[in-house]
C-alpha atoms as a PDB file:
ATOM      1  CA  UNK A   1     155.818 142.987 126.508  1.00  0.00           C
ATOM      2  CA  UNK A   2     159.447 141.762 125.624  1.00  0.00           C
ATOM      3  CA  UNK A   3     161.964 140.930 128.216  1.00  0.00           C
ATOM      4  CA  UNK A   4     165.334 141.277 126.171  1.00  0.00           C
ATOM      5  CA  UNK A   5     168.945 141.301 128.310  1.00  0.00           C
ATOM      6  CA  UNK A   6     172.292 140.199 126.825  1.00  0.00           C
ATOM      7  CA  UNK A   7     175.325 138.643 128.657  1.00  0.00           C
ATOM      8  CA  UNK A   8     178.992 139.310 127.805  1.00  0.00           C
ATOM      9  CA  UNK A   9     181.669 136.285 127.739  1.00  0.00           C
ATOM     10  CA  UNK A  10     182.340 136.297 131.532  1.00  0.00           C
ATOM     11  CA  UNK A  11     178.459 136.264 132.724  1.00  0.00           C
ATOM     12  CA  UNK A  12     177.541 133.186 130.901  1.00  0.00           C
ATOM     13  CA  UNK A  13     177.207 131.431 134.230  1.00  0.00           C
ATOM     14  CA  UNK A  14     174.412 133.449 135.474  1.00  0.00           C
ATOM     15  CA  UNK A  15     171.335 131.467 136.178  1.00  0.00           C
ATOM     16  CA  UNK A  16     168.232 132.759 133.374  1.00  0.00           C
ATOM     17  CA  UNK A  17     165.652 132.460 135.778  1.00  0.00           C
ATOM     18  CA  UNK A  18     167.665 135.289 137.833  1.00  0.00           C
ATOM     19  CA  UNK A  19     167.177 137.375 134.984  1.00  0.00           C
ATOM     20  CA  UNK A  20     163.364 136.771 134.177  1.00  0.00           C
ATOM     21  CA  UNK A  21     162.590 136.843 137.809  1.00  0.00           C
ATOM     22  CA  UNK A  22     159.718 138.910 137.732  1.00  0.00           C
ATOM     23  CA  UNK A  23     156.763 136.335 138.168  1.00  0.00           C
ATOM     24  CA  UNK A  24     153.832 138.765 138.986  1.00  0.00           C
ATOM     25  CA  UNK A  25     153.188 142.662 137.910  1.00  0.00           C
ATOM     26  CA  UNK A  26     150.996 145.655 139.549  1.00  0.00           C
ATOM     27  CA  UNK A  27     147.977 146.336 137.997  1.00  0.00           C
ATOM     28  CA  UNK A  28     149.001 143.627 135.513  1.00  0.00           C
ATOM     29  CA  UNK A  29     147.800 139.787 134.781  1.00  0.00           C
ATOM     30  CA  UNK A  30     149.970 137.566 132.971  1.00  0.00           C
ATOM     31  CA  UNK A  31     148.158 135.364 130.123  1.00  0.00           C
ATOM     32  CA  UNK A  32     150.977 133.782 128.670  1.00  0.00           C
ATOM     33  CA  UNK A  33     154.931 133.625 129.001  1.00  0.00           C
ATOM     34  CA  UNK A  34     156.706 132.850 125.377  1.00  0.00           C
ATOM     35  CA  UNK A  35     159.942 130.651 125.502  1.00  0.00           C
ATOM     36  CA  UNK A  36     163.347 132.320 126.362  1.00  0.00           C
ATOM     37  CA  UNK A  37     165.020 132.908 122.852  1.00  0.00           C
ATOM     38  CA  UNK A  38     168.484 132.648 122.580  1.00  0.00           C
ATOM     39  CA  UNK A  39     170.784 133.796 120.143  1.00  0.00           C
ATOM     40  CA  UNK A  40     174.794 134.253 119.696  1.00  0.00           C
ATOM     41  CA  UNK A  41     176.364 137.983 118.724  1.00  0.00           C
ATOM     42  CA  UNK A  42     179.220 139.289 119.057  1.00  0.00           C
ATOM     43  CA  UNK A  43     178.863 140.772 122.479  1.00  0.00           C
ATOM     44  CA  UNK A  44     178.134 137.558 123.929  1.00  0.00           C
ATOM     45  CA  UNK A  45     174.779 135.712 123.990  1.00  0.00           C
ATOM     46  CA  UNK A  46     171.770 137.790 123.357  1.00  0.00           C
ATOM     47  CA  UNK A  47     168.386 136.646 125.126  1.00  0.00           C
ATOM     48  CA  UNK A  48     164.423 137.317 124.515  1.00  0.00           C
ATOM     49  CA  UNK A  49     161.434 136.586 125.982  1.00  0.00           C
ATOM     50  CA  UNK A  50     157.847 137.871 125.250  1.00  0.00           C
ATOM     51  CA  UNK A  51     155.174 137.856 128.442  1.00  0.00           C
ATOM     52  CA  UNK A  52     151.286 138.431 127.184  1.00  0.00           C
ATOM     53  CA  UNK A  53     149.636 140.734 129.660  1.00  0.00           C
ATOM     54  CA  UNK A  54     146.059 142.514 130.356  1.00  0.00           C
ATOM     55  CA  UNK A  55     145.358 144.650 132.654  1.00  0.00           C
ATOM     56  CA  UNK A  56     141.726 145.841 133.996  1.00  0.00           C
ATOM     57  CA  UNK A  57     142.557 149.282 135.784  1.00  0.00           C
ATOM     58  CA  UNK A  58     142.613 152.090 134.141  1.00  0.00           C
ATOM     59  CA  UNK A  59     145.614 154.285 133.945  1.00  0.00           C
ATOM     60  CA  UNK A  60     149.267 154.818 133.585  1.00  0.00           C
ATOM     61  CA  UNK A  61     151.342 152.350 134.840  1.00  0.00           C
ATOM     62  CA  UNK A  62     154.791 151.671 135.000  1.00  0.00           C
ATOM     63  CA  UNK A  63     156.308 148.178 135.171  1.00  0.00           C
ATOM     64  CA  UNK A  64     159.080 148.239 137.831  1.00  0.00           C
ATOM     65  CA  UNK A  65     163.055 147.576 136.889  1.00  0.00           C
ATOM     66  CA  UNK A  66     164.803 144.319 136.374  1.00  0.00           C
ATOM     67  CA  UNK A  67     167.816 143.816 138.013  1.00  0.00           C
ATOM     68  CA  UNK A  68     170.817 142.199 136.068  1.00  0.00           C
ATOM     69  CA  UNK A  69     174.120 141.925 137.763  1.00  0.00           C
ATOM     70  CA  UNK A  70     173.924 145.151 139.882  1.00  0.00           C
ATOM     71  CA  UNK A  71     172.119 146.792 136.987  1.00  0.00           C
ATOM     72  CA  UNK A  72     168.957 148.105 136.749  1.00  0.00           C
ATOM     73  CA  UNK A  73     166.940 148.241 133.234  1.00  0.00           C
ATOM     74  CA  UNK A  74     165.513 151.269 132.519  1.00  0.00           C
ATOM     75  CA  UNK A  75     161.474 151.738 133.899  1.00  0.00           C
ATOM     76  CA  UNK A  76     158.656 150.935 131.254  1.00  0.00           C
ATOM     77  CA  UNK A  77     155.144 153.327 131.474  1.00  0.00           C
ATOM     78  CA  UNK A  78     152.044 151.513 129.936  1.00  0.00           C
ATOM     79  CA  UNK A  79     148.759 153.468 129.421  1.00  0.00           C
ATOM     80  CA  UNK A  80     145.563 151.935 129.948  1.00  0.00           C
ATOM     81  CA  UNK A  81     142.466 152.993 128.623  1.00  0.00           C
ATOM     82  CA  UNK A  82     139.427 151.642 127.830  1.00  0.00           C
ATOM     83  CA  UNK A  83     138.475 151.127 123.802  1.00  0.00           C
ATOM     84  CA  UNK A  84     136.771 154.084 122.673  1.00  0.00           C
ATOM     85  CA  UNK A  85     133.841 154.725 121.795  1.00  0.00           C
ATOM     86  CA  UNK A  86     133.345 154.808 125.717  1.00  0.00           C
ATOM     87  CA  UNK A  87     130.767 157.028 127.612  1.00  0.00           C
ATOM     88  CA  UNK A  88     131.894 157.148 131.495  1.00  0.00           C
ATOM     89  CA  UNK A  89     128.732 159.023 132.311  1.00  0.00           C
ATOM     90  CA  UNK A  90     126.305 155.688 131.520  1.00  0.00           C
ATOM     91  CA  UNK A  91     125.287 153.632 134.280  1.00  0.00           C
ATOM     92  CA  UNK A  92     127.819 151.075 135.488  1.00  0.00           C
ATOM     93  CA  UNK A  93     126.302 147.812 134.577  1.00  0.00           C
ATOM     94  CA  UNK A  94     127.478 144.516 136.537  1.00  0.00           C
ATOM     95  CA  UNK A  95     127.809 141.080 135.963  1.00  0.00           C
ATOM     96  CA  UNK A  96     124.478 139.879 136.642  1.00  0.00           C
ATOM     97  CA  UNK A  97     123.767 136.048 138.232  1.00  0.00           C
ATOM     98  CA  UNK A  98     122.481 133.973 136.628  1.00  0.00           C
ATOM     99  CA  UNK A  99     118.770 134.397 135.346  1.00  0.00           C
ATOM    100  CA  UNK A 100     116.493 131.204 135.595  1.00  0.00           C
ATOM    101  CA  UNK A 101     114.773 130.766 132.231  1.00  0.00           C
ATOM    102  CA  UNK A 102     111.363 129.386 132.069  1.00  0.00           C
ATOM    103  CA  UNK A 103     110.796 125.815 131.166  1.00  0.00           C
ATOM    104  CA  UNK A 104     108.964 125.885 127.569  1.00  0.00           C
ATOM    105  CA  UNK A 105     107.989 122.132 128.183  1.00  0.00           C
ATOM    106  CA  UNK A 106     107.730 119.291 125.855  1.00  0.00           C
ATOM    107  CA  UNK A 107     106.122 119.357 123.206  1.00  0.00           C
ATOM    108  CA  UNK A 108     103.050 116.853 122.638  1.00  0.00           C
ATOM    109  CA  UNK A 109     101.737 118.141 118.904  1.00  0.00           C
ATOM    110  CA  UNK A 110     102.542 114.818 117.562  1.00  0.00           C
ATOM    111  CA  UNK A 111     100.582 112.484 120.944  1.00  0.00           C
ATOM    112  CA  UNK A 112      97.516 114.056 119.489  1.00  0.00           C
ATOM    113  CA  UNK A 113      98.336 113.149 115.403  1.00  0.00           C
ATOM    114  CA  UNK A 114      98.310 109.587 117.151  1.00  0.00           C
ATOM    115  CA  UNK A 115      95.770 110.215 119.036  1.00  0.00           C
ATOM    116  CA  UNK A 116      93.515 111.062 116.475  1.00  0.00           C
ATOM    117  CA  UNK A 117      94.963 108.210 113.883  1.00  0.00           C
ATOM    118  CA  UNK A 118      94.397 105.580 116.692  1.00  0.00           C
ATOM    119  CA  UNK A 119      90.537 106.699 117.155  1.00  0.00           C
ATOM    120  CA  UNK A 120      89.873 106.946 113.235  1.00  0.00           C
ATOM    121  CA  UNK A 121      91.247 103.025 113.447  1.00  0.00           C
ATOM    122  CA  UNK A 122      89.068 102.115 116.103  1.00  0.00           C
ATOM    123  CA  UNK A 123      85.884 103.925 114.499  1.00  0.00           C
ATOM    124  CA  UNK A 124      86.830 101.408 111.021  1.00  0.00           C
ATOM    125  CA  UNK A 125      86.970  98.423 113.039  1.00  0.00           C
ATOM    126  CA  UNK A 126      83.908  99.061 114.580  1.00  0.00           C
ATOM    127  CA  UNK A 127      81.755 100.544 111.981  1.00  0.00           C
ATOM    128  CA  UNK A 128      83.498  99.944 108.689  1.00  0.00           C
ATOM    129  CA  UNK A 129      81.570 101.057 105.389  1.00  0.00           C
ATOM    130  CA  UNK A 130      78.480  99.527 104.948  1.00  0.00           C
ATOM    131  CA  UNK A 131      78.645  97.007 101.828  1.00  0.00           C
ATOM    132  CA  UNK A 132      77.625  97.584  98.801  1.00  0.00           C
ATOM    133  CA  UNK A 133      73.890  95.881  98.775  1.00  0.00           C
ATOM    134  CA  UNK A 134      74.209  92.768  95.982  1.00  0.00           C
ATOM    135  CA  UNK A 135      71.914  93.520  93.413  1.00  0.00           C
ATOM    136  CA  UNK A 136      69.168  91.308  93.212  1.00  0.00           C
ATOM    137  CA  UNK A 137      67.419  90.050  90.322  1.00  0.00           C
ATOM    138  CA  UNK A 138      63.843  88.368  90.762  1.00  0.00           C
ATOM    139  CA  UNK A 139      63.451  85.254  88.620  1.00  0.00           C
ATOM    140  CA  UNK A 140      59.791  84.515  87.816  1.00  0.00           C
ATOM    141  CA  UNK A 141      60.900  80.891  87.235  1.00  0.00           C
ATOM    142  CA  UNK A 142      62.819  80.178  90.494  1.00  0.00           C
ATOM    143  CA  UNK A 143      59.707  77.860  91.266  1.00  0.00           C
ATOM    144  CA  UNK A 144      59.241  75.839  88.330  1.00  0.00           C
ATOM    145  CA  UNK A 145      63.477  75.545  88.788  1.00  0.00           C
ATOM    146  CA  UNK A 146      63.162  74.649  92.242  1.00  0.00           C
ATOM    147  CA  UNK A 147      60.624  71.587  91.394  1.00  0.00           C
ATOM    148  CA  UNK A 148      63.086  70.235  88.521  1.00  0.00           C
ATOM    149  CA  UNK A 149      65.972  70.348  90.728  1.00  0.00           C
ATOM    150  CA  UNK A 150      64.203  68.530  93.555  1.00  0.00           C
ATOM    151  CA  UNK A 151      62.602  65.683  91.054  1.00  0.00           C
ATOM    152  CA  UNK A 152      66.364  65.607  89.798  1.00  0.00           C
ATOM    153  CA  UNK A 153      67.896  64.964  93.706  1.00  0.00           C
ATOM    154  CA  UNK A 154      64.928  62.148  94.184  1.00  0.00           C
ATOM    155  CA  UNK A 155      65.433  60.165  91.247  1.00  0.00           C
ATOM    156  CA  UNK A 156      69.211  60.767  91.692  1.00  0.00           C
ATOM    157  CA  UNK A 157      68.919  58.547  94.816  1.00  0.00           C
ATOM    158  CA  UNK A 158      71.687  60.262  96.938  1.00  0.00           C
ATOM    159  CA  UNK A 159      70.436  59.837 100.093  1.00  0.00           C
ATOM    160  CA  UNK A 160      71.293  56.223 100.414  1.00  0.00           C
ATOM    161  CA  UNK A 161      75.229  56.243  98.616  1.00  0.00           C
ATOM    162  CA  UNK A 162      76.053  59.968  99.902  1.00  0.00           C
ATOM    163  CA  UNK A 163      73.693  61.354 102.809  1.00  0.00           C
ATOM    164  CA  UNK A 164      76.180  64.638 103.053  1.00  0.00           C
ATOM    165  CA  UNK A 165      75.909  65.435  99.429  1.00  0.00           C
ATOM    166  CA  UNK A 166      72.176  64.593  99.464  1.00  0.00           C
ATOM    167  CA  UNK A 167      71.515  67.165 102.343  1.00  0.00           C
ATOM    168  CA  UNK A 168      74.152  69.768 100.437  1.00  0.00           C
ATOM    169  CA  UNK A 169      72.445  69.537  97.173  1.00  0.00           C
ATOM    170  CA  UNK A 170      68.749  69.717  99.211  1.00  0.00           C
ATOM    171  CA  UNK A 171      69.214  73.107 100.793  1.00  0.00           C
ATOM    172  CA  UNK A 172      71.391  74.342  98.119  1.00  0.00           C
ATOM    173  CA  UNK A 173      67.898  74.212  95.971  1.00  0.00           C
ATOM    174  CA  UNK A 174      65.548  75.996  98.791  1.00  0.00           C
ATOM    175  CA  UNK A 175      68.448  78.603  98.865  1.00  0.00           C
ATOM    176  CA  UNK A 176      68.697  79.461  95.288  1.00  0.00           C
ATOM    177  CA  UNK A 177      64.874  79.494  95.532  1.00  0.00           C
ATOM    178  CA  UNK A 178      64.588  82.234  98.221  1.00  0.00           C
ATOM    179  CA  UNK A 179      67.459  84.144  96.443  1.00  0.00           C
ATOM    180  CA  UNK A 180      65.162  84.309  92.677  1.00  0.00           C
ATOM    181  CA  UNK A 181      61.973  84.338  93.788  1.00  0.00           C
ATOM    182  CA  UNK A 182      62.618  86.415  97.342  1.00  0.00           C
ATOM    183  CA  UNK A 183      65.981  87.886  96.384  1.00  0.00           C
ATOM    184  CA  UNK A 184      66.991  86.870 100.048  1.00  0.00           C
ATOM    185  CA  UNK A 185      70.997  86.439 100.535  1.00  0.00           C
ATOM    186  CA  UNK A 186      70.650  83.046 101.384  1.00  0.00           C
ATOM    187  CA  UNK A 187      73.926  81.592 100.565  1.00  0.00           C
ATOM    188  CA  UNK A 188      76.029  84.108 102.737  1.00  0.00           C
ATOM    189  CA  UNK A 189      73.305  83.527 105.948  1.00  0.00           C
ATOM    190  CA  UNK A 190      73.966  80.990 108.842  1.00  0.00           C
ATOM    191  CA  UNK A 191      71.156  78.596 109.575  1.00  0.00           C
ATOM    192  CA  UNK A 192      70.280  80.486 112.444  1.00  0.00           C
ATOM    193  CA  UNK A 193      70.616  84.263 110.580  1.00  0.00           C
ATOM    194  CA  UNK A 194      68.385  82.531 107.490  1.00  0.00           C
ATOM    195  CA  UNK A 195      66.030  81.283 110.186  1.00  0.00           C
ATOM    196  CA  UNK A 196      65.377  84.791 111.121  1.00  0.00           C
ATOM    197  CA  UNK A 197      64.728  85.872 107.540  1.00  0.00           C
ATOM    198  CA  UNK A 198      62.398  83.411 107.067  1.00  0.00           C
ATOM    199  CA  UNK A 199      60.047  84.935 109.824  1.00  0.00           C
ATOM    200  CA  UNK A 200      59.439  87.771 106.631  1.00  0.00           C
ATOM    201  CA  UNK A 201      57.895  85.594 105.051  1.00  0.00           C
ATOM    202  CA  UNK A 202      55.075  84.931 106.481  1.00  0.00           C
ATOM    203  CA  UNK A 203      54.823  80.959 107.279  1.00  0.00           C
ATOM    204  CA  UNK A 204      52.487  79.056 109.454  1.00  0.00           C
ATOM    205  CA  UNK A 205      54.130  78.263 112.440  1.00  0.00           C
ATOM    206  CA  UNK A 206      54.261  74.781 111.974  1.00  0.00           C
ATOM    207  CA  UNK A 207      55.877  74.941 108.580  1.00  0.00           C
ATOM    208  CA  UNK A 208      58.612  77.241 109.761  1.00  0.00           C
ATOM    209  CA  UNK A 209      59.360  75.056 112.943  1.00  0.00           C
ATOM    210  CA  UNK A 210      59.702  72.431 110.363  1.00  0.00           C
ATOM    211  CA  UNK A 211      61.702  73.982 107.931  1.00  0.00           C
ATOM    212  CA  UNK A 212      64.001  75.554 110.611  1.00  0.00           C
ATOM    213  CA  UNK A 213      64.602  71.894 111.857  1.00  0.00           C
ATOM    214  CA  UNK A 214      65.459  70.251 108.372  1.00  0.00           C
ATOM    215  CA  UNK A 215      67.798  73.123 108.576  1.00  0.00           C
ATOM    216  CA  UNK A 216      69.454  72.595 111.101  1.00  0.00           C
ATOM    217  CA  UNK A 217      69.210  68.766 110.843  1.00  0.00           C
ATOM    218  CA  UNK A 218      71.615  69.546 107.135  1.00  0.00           C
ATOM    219  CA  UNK A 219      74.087  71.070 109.568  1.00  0.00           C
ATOM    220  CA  UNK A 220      74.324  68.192 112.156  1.00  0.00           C
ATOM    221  CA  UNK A 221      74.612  65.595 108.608  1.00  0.00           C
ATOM    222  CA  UNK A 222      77.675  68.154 106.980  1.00  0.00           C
ATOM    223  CA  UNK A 223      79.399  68.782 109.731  1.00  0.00           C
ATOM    224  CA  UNK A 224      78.998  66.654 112.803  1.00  0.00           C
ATOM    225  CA  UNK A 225      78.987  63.708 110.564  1.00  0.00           C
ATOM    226  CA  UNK A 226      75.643  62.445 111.760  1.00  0.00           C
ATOM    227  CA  UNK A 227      73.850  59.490 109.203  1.00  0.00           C
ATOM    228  CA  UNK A 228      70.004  60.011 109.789  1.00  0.00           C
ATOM    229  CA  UNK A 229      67.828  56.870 109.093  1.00  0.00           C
ATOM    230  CA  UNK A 230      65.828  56.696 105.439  1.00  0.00           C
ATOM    231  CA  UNK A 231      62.512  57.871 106.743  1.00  0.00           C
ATOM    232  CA  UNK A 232      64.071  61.149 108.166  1.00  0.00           C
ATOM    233  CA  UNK A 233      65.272  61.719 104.680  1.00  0.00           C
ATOM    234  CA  UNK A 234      61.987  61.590 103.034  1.00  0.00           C
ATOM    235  CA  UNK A 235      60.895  63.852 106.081  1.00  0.00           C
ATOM    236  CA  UNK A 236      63.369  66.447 104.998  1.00  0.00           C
ATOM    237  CA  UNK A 237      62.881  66.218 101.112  1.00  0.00           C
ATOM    238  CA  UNK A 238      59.259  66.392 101.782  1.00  0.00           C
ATOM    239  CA  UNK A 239      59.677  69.659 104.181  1.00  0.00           C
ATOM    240  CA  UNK A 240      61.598  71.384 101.692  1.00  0.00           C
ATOM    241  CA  UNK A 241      59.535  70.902  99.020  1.00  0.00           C
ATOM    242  CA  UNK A 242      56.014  71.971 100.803  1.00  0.00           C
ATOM    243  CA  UNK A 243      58.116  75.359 102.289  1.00  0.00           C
ATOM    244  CA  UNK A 244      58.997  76.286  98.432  1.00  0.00           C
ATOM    245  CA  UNK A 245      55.289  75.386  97.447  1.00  0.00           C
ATOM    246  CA  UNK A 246      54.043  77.812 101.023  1.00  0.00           C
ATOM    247  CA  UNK A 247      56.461  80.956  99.970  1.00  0.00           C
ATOM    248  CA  UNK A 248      55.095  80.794  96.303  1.00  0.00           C
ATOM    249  CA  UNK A 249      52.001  80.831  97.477  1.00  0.00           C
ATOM    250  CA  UNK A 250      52.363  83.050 100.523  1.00  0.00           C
ATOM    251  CA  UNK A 251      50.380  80.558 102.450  1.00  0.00           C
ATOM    252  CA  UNK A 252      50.004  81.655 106.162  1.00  0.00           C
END
């Protein structure tokens, strides 16, 4: 809508807000009032201002006069309809509240993925793939090697100028023995593991409480740096040697 009014040369002093007085309209909202235009002509000054409205009842409607200096403007009709197409027989349909919506949740997919990687890491700690089995090879002359090596280590003299490399070299001999002639694992076994190997194989008992104590006497000379005395050395050589001679010949 367009407000337009012009003054003459003796009504300049009129105040504009007495001439866009109207500040509310039946049937009518205002949205939005546009800035009062003004422009010279030869009448006088010539003013315009456009006013935004919308209007929610249907129907004709006329906007009512505006008054300027005694005068009234002539009335203006507006229709109002709604925009077509438009069926006034359908059910009136009103604003509706508001409709709660159903919580879908969070979604935990992925907390079973981790799940499920965290228990396939737990079952390879526990029970990782069995190792491939070293293949073994027998050696029919692990004995006869096992005597030459241990003539070697006596006439070598060792145990009196380096006990600890005496012992090494000692049950480095009756391990390579058991690994040809037994194909026993010796060299990855603890004293204590190889102890329990030995049980296989079928000892007297007083021979494998014997061997089982040189044993463990080698560990006490490596590493707890203990020096036994000369006869304990002969002890030990002699032990080893009579356990290789028992498992060759599968004494009992």
């Amino acid at each position: 809508m367009k407000i337009e009014t012009l003054l003459g040369t003796n009504e300049r002093r009129v105040h504009l807000d007495s001439i866009f007085s109207p500040d509310s309209l039946p049937h009518f909202e205002v949205l939005d009032r546009g800035k009062i235009d003004t422009s010279r002509v030869a009448e006088g000054v010539y003013l315009k201002q456009t006013v935004t409205i919308t209007s929610w009842d249907s129907g004709s409607w006329t906007l009512p006069t505006v008054n300027r200096a005694g005068k009234s403007l002539q009335p203006t009709t507006i229709e109002v309809s709604y925009t077509s197409p438009w069926d006034p027989k359908q059910p009136y349909h009103d604003i509706k509240g508001i409709i709660p919506v159903k919580d879908p949740g969070r979604s935990t997919w992925w907390w079973y993925v981790v799940g499920i990687v965290v228990l396939i890491a737990l079952f390879m700690l526990f029970f990782p793939p069995g190792k491939k089995k070293e293949e073994t090879t027998i050696d029919s002359g692990a004995y006869k090697k096992a005597l030459q090596q241990l003539e070697k280590l006596q006439k070598e003299n060792l145990a009196s100028t380096n006990v600890k490399q005496y012992y090494t070299e000692l049950i480095n001999i009756f391990r390579a023995y058991l690994k040809g002639a037994k194909g026993i694992q010796s060299f990855s076994k603890t004293t204590d593991d190889l102890s329990i190997q030995l049980q296989s194989l079928k000892m007297s008992q007083t021979g494998y409480n014997n061997l089982v104590q040189t044993l463990r006497l080698s560990d006490l000379v490596k590493f707890a740096q203990y020096k036994p005395d000369s006869s304990a050395n002969s002890e030990a050589f002699n032990v080893i040697k009579e356990s290789i001679t028992a498992i060759e010949q599968h004494a009992v």
